[in-house]
Protein backbone atom coordinates (compact mmCIF):
# COMPACT_ATOMS: atom_id res chain seq x y z
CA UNK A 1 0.00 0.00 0.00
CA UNK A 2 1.01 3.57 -0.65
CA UNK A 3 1.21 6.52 2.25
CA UNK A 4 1.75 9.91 2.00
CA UNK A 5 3.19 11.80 5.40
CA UNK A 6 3.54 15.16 6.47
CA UNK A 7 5.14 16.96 9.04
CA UNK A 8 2.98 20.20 10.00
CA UNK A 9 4.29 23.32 12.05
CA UNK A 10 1.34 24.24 14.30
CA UNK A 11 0.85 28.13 14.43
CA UNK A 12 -0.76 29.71 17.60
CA UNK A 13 -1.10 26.46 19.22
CA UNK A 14 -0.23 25.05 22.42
CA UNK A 15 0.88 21.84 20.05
CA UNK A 16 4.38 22.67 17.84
CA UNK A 17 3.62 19.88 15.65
CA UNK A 18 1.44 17.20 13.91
CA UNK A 19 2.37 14.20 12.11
CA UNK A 20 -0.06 12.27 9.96
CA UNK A 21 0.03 9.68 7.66
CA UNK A 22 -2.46 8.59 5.15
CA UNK A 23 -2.94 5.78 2.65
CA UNK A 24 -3.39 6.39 -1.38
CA UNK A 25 -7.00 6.67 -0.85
CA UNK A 26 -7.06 9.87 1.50
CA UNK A 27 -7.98 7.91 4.62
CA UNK A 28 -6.08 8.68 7.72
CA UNK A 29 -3.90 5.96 9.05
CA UNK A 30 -1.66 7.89 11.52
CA UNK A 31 -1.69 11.25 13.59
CA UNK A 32 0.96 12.41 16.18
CA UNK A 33 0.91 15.62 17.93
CA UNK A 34 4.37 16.68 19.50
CA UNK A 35 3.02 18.87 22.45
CA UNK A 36 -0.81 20.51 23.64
CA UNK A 37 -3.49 19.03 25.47
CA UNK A 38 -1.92 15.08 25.27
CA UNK A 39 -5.28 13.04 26.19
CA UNK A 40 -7.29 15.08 24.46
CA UNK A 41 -5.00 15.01 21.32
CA UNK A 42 -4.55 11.47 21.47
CA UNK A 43 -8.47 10.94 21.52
CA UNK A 44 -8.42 13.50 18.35
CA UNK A 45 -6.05 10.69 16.92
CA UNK A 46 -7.67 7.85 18.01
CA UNK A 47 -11.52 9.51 16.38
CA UNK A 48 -10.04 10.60 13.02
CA UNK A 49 -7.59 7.13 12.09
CA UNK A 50 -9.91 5.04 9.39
CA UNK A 51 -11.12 8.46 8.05
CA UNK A 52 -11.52 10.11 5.15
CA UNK A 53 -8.90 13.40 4.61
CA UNK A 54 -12.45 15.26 3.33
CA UNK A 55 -14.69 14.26 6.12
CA UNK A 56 -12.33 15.21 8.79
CA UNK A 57 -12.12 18.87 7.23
CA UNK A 58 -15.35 19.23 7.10
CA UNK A 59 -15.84 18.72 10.62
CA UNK A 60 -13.31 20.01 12.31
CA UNK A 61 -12.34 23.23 10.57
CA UNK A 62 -12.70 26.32 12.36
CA UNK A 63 -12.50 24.97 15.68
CA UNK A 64 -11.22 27.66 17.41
CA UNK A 65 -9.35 27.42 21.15
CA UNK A 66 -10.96 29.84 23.70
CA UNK A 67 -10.01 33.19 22.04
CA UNK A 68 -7.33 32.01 19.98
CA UNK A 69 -7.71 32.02 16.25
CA UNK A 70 -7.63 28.47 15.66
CA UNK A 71 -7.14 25.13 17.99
CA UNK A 72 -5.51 21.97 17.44
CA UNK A 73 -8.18 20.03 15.59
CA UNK A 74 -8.02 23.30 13.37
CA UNK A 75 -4.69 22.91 12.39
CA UNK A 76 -4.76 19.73 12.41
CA UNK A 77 -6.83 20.42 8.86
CA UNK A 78 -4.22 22.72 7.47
CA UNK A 79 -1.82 19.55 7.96
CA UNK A 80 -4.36 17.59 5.91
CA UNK A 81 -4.74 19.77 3.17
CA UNK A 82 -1.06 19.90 2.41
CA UNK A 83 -1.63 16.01 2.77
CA UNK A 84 -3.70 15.80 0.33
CA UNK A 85 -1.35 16.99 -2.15
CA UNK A 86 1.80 14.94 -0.54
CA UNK A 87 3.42 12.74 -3.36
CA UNK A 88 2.35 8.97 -2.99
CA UNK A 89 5.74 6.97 -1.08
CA UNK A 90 5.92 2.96 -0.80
């Protein structure tokens, strides 16, 4: 099977980074955040792995982080639409 990875800088984020993985149909396999809110984050993980890149956009976009600009889950959707344009690796 062919993945494509990422490794996404978080911006304004209590999180500095997210790793995710996804197979050559756009469903999530993998997701790693390095820092934030670590059981919450992993249960963001745990709820998105076996998704579809699309359907996780669509819910979780905007999500916004008390009166920050954006949360976790929110950038966790910029690192899946550069994803979704990551070159195919065996």
């Amino acid at each position: 099977m062919k993945t494509k990875h990422v490794q996404y800088e978080t911006q304004g984020t209590c999180s500095k980074m997210i790793d995710v993985t996804a197979d050559e149909s756009n469903v999530i396999q993998q997701v790693f955040f390095l820092g934030g809110c670590n059981g919450n984050l992993q249960g963001v993980s745990q709820l998105v792995r076996g998704q579809h890149i699309d359907d996780v956009i669509k819910r979780l976009n905007g999500i916004r982080c008390g009166t920050k600009g954006t949360s976790c889950p929110d950038q966790l959707c910029r690192a899946l639409e550069q994803l979704k344009s990551a070159p195919l690796q065996d």
